[in-house]
Protein backbone atom coordinates (compact mmCIF):
# COMPACT_ATOMS: atom_id res chain seq x y z
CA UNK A 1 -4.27 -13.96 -11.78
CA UNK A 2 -5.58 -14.71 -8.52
CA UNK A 3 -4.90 -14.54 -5.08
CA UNK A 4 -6.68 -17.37 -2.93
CA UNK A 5 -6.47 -15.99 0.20
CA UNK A 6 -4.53 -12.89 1.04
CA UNK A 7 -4.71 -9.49 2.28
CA UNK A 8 -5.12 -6.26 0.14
CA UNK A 9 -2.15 -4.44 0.40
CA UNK A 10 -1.28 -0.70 -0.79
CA UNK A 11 1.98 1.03 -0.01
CA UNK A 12 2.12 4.58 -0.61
CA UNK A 13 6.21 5.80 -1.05
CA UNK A 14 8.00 8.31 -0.12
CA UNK A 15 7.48 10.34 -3.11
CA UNK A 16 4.34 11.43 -0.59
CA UNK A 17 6.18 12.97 1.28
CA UNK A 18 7.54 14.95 -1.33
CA UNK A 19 3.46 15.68 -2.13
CA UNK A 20 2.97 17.06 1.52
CA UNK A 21 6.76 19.04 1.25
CA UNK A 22 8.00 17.75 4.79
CA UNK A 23 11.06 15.68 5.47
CA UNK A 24 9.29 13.70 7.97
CA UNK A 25 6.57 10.88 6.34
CA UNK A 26 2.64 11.29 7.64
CA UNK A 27 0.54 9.05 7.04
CA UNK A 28 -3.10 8.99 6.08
CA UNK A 29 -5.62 8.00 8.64
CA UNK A 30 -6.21 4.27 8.45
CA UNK A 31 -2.58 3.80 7.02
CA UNK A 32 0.53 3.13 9.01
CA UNK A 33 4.11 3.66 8.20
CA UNK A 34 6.98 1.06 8.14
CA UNK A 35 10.39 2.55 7.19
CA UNK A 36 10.03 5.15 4.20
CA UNK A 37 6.61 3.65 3.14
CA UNK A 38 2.87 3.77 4.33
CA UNK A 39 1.07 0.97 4.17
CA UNK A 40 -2.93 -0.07 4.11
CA UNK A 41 -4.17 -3.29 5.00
CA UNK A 42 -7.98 -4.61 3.68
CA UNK A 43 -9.15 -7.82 3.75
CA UNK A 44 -11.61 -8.59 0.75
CA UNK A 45 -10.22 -11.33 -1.35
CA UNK A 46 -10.17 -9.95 -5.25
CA UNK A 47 -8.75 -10.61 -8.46
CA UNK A 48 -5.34 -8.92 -8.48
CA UNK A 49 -6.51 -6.52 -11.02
CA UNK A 50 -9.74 -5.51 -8.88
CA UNK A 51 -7.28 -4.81 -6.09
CA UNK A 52 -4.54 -2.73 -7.83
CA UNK A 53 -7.71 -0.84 -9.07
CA UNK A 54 -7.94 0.07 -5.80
CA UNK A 55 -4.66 0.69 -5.06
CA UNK A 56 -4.85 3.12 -7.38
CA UNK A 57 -7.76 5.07 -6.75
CA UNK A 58 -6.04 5.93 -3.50
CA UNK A 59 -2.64 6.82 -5.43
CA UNK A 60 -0.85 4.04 -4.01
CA UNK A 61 0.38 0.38 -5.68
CA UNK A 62 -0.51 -2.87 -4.94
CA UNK A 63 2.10 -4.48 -2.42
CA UNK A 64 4.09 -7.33 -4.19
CA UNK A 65 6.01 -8.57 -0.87
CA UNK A 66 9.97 -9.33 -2.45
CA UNK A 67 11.44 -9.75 1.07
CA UNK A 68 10.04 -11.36 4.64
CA UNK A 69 9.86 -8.24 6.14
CA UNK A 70 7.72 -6.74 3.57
CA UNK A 71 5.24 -10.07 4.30
């Protein structure tokens, strides 16, 4: 599968929070947080596998966007 042209997204959850054992979400530098989630934008266009790969070398999952606000 392939993305034409898109961003690289990777959301880290909440369960990080959970990780760092505070109630209130930090982010890593270079991420940013939107509701309960951090997210990490990159721009290199991939193969979807390529990018998940990278996802998950960071411990996060590729973003599949399910509502607008996620896009």
């Amino acid at each position: 599968m392939f993305f034409k042209s898109s961003l690289l997204f990777c959301v880290l959850t909440t369960a990080l929070s959970a990780v760092i054992n505070t109630t209130e979400l930090k982010c890593p530098t270079g991420w940013f947080e939107y509701r309960d989630s951090c997210y990490f934008i990159d721009n290199p266009l991939e193969e979807y596998e390529k990018a998940q790969a990278r996802c998950w070398e960071q411990g996060a999952t590729l973003l599949v966007a399910e509502t607008f606000e996620e896009y």
